[in-house]
PDB file of N, CA and C in Angstrom:
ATOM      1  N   UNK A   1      -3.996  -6.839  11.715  1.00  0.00           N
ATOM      2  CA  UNK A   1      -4.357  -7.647  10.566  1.00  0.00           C
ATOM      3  C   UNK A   1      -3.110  -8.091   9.801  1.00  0.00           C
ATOM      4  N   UNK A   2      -1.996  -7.535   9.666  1.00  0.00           N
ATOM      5  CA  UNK A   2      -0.672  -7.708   8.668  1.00  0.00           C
ATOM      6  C   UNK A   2       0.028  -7.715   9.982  1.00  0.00           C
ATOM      7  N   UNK A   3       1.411  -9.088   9.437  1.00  0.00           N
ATOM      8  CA  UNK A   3       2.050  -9.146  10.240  1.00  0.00           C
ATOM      9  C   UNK A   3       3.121  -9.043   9.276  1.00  0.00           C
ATOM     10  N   UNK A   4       3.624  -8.282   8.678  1.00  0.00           N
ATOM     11  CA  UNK A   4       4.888  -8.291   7.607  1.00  0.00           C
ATOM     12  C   UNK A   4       5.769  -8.288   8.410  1.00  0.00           C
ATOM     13  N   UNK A   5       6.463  -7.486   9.403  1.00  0.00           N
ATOM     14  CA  UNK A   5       7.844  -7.359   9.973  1.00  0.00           C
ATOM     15  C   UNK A   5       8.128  -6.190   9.670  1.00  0.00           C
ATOM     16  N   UNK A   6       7.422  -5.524   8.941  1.00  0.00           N
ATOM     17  CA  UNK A   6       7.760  -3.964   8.548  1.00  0.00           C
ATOM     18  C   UNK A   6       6.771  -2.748   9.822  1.00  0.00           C
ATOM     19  N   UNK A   7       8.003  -1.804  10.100  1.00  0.00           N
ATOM     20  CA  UNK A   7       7.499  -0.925  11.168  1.00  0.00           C
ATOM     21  C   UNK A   7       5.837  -0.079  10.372  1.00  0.00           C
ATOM     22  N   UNK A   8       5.018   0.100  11.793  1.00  0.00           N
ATOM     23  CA  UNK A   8       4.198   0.551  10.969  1.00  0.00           C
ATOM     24  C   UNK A   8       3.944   2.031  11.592  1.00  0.00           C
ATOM     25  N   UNK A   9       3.832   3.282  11.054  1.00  0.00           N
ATOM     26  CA  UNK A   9       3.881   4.306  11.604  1.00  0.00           C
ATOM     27  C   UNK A   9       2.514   4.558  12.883  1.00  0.00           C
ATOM     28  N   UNK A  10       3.008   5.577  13.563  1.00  0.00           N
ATOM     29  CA  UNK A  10       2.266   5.167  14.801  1.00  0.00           C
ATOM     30  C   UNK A  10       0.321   5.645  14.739  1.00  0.00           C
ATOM     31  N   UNK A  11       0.271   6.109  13.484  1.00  0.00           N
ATOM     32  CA  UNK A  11      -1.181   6.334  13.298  1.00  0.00           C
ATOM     33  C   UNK A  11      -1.942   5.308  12.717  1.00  0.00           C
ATOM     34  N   UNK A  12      -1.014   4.277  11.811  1.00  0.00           N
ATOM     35  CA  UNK A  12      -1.671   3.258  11.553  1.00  0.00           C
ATOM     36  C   UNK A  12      -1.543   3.480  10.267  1.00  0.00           C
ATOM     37  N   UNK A  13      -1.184   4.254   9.042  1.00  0.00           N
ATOM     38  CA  UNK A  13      -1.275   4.771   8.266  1.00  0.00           C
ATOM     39  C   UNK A  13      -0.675   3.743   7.244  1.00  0.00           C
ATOM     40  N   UNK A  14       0.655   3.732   7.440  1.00  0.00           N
ATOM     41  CA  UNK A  14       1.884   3.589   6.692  1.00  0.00           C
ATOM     42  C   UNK A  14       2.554   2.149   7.211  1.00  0.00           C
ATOM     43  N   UNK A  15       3.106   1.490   6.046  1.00  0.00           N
ATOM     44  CA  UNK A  15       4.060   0.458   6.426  1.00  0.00           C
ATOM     45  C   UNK A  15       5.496   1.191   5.977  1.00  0.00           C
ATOM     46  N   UNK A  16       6.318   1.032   6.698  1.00  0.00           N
ATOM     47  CA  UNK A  16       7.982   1.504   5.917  1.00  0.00           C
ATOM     48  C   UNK A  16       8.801   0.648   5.656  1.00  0.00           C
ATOM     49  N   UNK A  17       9.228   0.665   4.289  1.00  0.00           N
ATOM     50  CA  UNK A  17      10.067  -0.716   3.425  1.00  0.00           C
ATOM     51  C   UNK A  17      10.773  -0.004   2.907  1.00  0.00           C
ATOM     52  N   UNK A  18      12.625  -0.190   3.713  1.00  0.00           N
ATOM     53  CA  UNK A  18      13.402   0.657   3.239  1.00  0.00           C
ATOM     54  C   UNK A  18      13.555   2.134   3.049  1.00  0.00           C
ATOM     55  N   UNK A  19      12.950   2.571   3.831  1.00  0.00           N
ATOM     56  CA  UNK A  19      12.829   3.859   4.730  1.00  0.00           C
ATOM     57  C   UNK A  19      11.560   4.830   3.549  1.00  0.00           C
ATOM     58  N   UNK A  20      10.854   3.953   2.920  1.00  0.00           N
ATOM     59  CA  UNK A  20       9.879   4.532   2.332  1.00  0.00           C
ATOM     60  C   UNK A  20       8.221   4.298   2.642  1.00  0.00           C
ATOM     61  N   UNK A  21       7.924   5.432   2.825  1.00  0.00           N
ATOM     62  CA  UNK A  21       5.914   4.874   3.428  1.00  0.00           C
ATOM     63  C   UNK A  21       5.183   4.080   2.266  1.00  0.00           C
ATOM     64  N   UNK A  22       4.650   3.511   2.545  1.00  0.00           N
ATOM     65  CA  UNK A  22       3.879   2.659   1.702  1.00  0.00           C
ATOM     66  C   UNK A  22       2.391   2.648   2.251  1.00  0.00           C
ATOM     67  N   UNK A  23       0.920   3.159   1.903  1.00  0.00           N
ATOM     68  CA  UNK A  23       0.026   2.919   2.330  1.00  0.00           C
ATOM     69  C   UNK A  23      -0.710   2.005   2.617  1.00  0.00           C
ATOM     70  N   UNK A  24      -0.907   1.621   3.999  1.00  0.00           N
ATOM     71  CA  UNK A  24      -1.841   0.464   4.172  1.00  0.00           C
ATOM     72  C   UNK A  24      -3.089   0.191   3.977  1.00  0.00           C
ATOM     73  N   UNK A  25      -3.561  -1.021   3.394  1.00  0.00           N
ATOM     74  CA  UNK A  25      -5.513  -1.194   3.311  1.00  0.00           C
ATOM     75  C   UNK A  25      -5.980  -0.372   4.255  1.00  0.00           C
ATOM     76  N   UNK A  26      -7.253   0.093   3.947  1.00  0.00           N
ATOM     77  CA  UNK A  26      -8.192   0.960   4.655  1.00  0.00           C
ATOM     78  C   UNK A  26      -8.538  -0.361   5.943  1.00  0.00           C
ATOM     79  N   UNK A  27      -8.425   0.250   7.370  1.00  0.00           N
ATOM     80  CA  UNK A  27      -8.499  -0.779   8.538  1.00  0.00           C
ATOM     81  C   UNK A  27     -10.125  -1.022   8.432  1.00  0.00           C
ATOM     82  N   UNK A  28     -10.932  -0.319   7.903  1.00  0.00           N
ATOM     83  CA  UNK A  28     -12.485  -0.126   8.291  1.00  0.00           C
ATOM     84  C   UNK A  28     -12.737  -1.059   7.356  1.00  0.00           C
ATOM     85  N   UNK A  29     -12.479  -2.005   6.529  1.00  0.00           N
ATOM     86  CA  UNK A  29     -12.806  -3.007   5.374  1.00  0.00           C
ATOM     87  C   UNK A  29     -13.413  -3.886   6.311  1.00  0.00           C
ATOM     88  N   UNK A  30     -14.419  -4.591   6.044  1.00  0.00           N
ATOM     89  CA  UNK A  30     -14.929  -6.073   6.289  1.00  0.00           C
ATOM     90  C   UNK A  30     -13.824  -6.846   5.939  1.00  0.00           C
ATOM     91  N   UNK A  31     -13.677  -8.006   7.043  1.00  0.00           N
ATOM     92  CA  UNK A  31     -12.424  -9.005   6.840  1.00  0.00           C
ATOM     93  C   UNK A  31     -12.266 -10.020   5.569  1.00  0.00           C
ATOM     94  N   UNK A  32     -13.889 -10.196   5.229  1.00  0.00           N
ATOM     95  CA  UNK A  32     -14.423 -11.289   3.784  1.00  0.00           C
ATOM     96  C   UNK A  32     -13.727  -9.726   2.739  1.00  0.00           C
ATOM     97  N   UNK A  33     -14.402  -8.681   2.844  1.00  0.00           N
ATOM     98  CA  UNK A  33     -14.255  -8.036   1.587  1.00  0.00           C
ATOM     99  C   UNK A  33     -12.631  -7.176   1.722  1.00  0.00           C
ATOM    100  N   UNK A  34     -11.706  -7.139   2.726  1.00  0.00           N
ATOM    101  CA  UNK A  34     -10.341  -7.269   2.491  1.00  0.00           C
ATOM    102  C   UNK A  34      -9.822  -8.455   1.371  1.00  0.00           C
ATOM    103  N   UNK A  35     -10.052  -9.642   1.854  1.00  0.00           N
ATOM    104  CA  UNK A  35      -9.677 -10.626   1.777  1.00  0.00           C
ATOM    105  C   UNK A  35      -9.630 -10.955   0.057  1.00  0.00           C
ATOM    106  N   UNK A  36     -11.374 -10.576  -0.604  1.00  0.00           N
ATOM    107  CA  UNK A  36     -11.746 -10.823  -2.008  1.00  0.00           C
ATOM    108  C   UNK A  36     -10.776 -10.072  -2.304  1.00  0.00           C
ATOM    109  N   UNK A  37     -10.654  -8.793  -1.568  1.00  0.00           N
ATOM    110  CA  UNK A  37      -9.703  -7.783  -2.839  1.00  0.00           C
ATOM    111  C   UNK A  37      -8.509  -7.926  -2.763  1.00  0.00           C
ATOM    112  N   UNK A  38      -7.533  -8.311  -1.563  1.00  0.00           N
ATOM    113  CA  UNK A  38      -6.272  -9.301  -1.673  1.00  0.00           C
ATOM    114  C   UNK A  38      -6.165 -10.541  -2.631  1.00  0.00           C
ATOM    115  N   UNK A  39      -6.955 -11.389  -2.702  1.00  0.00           N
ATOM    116  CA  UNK A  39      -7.803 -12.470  -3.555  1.00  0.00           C
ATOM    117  C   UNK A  39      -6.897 -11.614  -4.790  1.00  0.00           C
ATOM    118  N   UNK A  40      -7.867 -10.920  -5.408  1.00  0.00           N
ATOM    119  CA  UNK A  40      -8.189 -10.503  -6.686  1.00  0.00           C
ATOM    120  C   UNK A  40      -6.772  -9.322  -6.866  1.00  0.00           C
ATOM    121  N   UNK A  41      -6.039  -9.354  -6.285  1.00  0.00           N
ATOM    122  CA  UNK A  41      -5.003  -7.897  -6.639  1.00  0.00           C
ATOM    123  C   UNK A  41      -3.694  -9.255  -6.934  1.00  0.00           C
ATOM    124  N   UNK A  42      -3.563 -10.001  -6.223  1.00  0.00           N
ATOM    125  CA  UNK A  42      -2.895 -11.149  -6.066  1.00  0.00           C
ATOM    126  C   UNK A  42      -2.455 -11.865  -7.656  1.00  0.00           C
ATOM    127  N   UNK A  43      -4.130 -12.206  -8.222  1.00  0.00           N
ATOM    128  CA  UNK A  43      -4.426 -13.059  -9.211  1.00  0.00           C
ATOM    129  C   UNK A  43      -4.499 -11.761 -10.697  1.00  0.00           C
ATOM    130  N   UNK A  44      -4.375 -10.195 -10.369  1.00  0.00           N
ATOM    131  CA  UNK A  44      -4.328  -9.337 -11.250  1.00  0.00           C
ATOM    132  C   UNK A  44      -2.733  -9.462 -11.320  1.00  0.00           C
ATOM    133  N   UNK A  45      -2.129  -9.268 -10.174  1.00  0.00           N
ATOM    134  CA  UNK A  45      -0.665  -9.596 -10.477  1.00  0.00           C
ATOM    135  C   UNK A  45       0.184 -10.874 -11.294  1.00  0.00           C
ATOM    136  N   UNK A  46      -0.521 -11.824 -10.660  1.00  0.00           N
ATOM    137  CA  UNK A  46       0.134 -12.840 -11.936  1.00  0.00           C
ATOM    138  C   UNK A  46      -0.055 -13.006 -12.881  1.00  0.00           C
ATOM    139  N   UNK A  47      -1.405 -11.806 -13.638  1.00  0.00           N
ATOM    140  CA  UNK A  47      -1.793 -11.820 -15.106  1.00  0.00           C
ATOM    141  C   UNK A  47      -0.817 -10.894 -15.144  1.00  0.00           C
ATOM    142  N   UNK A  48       0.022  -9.877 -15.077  1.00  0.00           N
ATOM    143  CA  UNK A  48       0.458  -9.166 -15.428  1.00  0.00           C
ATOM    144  C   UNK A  48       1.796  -9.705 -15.515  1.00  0.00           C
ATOM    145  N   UNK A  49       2.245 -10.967 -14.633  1.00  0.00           N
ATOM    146  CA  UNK A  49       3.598 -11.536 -14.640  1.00  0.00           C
ATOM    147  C   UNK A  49       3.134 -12.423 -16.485  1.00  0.00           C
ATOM    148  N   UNK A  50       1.880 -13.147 -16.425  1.00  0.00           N
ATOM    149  CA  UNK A  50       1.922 -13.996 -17.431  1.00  0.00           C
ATOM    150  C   UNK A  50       1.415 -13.578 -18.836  1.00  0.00           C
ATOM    151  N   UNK A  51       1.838 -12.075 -18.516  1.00  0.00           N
ATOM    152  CA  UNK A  51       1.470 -11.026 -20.127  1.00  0.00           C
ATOM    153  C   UNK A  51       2.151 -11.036 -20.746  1.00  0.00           C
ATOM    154  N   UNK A  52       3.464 -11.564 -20.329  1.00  0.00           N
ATOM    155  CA  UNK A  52       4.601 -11.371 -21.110  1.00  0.00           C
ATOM    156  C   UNK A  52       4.186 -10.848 -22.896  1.00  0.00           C
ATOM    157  N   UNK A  53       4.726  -9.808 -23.359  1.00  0.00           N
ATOM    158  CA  UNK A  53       4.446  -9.739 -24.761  1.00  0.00           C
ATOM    159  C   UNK A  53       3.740  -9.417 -24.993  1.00  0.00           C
ATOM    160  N   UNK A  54       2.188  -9.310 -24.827  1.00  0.00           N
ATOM    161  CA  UNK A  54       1.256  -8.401 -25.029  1.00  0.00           C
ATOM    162  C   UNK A  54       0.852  -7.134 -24.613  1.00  0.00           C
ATOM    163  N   UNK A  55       0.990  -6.593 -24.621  1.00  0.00           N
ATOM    164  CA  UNK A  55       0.760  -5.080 -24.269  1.00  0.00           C
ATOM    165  C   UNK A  55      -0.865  -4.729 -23.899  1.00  0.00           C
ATOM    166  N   UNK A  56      -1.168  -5.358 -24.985  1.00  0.00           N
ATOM    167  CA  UNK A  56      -3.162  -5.273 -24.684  1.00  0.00           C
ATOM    168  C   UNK A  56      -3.190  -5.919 -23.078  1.00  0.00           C
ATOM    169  N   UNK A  57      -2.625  -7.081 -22.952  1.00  0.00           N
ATOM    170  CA  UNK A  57      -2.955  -7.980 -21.773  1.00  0.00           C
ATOM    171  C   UNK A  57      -2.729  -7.362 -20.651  1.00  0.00           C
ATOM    172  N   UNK A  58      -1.197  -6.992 -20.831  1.00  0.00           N
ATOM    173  CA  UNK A  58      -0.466  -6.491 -19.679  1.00  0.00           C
ATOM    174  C   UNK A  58      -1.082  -5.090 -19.017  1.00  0.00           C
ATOM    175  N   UNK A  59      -1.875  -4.151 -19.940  1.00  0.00           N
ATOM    176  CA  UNK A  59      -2.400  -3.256 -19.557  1.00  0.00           C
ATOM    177  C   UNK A  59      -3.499  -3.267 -18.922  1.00  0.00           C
ATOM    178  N   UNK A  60      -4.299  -4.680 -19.430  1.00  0.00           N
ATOM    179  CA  UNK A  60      -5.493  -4.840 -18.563  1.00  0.00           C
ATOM    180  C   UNK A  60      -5.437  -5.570 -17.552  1.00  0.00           C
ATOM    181  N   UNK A  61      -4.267  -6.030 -17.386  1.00  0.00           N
ATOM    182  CA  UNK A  61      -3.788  -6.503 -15.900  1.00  0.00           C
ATOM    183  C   UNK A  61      -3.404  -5.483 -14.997  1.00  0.00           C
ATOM    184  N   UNK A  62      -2.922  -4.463 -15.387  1.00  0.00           N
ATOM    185  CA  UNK A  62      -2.040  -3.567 -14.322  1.00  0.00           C
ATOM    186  C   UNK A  62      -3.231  -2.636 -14.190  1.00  0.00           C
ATOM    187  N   UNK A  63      -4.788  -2.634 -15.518  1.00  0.00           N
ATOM    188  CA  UNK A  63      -5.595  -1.729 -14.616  1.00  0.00           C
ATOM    189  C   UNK A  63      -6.614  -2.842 -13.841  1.00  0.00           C
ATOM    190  N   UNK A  64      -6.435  -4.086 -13.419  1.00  0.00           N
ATOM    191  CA  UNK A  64      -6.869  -4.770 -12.137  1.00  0.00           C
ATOM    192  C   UNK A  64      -6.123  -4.220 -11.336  1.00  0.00           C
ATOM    193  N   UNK A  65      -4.726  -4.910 -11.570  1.00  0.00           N
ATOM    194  CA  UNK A  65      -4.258  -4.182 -10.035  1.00  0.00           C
ATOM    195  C   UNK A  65      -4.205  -3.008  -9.050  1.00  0.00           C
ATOM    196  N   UNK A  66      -4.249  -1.813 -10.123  1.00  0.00           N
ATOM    197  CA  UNK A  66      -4.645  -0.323  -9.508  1.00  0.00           C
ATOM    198  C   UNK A  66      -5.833  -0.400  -9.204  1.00  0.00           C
ATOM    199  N   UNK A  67      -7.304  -1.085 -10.054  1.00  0.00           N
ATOM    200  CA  UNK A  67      -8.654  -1.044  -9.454  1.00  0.00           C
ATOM    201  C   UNK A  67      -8.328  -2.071  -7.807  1.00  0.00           C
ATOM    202  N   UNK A  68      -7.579  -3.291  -7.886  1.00  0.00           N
ATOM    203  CA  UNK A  68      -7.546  -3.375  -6.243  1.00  0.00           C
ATOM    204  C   UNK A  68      -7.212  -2.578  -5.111  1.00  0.00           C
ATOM    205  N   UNK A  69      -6.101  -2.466  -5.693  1.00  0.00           N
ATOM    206  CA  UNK A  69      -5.499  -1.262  -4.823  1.00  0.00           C
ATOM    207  C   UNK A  69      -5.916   0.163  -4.579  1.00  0.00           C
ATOM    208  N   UNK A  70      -7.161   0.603  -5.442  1.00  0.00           N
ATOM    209  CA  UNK A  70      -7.805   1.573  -4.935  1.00  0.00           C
ATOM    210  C   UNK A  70      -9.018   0.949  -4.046  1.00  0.00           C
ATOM    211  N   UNK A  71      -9.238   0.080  -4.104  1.00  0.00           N
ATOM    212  CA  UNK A  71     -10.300  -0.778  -3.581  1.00  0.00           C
ATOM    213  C   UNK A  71     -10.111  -1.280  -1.924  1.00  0.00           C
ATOM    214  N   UNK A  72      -8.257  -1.569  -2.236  1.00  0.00           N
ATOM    215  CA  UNK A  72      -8.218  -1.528  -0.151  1.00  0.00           C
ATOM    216  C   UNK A  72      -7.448  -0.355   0.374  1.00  0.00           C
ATOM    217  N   UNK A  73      -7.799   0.508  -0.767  1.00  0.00           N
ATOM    218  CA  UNK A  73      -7.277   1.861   0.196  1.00  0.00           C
ATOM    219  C   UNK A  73      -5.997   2.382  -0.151  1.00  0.00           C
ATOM    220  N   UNK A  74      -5.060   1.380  -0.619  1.00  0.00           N
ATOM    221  CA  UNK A  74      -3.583   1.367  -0.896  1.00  0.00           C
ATOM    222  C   UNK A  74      -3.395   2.640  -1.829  1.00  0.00           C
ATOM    223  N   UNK A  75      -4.062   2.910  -2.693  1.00  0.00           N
ATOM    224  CA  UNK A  75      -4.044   4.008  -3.979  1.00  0.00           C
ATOM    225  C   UNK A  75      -5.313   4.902  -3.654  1.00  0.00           C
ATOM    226  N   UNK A  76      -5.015   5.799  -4.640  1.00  0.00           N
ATOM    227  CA  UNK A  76      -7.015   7.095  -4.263  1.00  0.00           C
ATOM    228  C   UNK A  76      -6.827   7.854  -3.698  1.00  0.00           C
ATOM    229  N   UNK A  77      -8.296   8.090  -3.087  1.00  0.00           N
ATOM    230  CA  UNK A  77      -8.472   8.830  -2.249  1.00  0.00           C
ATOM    231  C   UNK A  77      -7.982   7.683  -0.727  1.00  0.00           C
ATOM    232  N   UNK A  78      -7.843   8.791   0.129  1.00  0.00           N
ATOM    233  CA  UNK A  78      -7.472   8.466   1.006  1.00  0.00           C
ATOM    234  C   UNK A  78      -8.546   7.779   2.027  1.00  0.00           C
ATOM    235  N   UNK A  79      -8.549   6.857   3.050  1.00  0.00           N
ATOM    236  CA  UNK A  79      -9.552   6.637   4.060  1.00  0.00           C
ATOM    237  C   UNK A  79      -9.478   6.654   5.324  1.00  0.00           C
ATOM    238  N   UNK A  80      -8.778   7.518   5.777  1.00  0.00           N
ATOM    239  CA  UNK A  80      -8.660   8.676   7.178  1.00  0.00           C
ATOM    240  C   UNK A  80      -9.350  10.216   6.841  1.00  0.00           C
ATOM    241  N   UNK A  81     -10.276  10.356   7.402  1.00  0.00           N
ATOM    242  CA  UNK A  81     -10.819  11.883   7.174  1.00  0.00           C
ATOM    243  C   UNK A  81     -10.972  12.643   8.139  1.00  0.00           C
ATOM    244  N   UNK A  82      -9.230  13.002   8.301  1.00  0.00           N
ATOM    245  CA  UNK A  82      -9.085  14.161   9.406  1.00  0.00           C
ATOM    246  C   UNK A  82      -8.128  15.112   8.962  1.00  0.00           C
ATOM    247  N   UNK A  83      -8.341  15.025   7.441  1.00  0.00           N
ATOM    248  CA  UNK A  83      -7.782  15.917   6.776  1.00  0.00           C
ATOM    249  C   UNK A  83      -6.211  16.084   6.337  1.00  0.00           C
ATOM    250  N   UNK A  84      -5.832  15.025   6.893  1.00  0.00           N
ATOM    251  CA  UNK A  84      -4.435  14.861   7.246  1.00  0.00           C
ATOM    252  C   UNK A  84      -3.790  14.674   5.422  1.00  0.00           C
ATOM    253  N   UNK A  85      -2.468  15.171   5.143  1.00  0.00           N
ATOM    254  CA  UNK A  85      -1.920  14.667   3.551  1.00  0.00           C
ATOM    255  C   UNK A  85      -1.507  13.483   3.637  1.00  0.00           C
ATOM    256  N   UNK A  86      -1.559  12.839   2.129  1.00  0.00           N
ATOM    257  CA  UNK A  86      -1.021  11.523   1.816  1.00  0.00           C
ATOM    258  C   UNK A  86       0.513  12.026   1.608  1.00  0.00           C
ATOM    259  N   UNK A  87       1.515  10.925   2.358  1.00  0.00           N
ATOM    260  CA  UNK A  87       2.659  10.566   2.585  1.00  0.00           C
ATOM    261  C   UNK A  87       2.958   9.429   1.664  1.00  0.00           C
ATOM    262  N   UNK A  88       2.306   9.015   1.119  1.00  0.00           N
ATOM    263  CA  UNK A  88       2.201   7.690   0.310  1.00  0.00           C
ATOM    264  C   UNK A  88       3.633   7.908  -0.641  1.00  0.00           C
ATOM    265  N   UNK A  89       4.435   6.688  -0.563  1.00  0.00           N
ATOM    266  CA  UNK A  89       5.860   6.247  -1.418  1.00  0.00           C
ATOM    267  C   UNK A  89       6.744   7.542  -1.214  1.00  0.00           C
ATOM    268  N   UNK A  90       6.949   8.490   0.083  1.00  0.00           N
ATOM    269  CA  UNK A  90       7.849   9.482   0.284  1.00  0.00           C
ATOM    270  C   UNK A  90       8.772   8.547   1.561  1.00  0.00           C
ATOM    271  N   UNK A  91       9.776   9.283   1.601  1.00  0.00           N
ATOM    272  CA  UNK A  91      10.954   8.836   2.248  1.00  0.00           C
ATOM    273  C   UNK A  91      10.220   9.530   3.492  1.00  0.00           C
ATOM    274  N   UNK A  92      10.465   8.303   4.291  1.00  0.00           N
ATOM    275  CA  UNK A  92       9.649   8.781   5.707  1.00  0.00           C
ATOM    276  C   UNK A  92      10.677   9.618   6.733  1.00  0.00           C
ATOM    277  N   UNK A  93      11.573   9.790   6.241  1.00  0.00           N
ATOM    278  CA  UNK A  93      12.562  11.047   6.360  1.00  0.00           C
ATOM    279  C   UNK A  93      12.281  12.489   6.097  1.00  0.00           C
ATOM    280  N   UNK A  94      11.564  12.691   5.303  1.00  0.00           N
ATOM    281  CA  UNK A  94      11.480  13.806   4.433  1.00  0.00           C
ATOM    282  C   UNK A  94       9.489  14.016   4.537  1.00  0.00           C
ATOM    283  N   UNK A  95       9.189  13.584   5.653  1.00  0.00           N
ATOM    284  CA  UNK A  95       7.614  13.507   6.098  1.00  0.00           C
ATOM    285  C   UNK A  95       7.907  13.846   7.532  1.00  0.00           C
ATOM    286  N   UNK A  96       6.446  14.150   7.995  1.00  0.00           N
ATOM    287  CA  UNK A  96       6.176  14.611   9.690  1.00  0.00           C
ATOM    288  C   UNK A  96       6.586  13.322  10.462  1.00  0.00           C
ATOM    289  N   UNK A  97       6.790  12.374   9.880  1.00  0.00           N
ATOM    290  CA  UNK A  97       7.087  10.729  10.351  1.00  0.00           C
ATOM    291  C   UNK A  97       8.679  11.023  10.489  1.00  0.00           C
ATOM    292  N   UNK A  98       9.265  11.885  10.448  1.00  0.00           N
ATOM    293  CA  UNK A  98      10.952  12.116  10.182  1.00  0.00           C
ATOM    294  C   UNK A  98      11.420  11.349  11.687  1.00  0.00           C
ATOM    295  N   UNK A  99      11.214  11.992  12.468  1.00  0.00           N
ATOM    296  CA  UNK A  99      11.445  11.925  14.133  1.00  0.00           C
ATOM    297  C   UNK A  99      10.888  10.698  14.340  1.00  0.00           C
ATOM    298  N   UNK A 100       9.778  10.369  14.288  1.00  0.00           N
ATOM    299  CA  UNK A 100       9.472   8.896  14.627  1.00  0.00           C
ATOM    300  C   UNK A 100      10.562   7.902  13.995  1.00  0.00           C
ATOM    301  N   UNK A 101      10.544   7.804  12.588  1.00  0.00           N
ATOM    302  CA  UNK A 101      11.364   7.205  11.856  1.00  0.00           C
ATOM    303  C   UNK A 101      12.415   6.991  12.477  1.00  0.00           C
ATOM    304  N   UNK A 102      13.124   8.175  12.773  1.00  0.00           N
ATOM    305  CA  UNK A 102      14.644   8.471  12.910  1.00  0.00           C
ATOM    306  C   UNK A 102      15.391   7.824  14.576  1.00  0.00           C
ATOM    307  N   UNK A 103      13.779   7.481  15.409  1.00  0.00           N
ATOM    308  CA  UNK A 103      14.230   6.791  16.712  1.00  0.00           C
ATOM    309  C   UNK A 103      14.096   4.836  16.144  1.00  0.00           C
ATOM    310  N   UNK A 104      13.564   4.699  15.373  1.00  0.00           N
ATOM    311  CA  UNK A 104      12.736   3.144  15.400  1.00  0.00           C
ATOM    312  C   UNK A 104      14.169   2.551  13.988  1.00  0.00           C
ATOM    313  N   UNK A 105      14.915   3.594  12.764  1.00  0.00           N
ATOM    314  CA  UNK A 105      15.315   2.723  12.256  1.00  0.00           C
ATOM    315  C   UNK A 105      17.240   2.679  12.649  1.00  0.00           C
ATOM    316  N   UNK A 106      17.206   1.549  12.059  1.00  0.00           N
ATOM    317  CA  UNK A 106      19.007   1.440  12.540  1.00  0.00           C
ATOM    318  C   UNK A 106      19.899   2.135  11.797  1.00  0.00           C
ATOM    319  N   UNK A 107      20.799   2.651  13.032  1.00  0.00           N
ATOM    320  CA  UNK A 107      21.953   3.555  12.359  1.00  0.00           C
ATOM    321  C   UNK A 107      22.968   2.747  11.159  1.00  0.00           C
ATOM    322  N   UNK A 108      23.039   3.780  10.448  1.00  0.00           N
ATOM    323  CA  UNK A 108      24.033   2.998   8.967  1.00  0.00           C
ATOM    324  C   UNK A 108      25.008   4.099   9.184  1.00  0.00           C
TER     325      UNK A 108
END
């Protein structure tokens, strides 16, 4: 479904941006109801770019964007139930992803 260019760990889990996991939308979403909530996390974000100065605004923009983002999975509870822990925004170094990581990114 995402074609970012960013490696994606081999369970499907995680995108890595700059050697950090980032959680991906729940894969089990309907493609229409991905889509509304990309839609709508999108258009919560540019209220929050065009809050400038209000604080009331800006807060009820940034709680759209966390309600999207719990909505495709990105934030919350998790939507793999095999018990497995959230890795979510850890250095995929310093996760069970270490070894995978450590063959797929480039030496510095």
């Amino acid at each position: 479904m995402e074609t970012t260019g960013f490696p994606t760990t081999p369970d499907g889990r995680y995108l890595v941006v700059r050697g950090r996991l980032w959680r991906k939308s729940n894969p089990d979403l309907h493609p229409v109801a991905h889509d509304g909530l990309v839609k709508e996390l999108m258009s919560a974000r540019r209220a929050v770019r065009d809050a400038k100065g209000d604080d009331a605004a800006i807060a009820k923009a940034r709680s759209r964007v966390d309600a999207a983002k719990i909505a495709l999975g990105e934030r919350g509870p998790v939507w793999w139930d095999d018990g497995a822990p959230d890795f979510n925004r850890h250095m995929a170094r310093n996760t069970p992803y270490a070894d995978w990581f450590a063959g797929i990114a480039p030496s510095t």
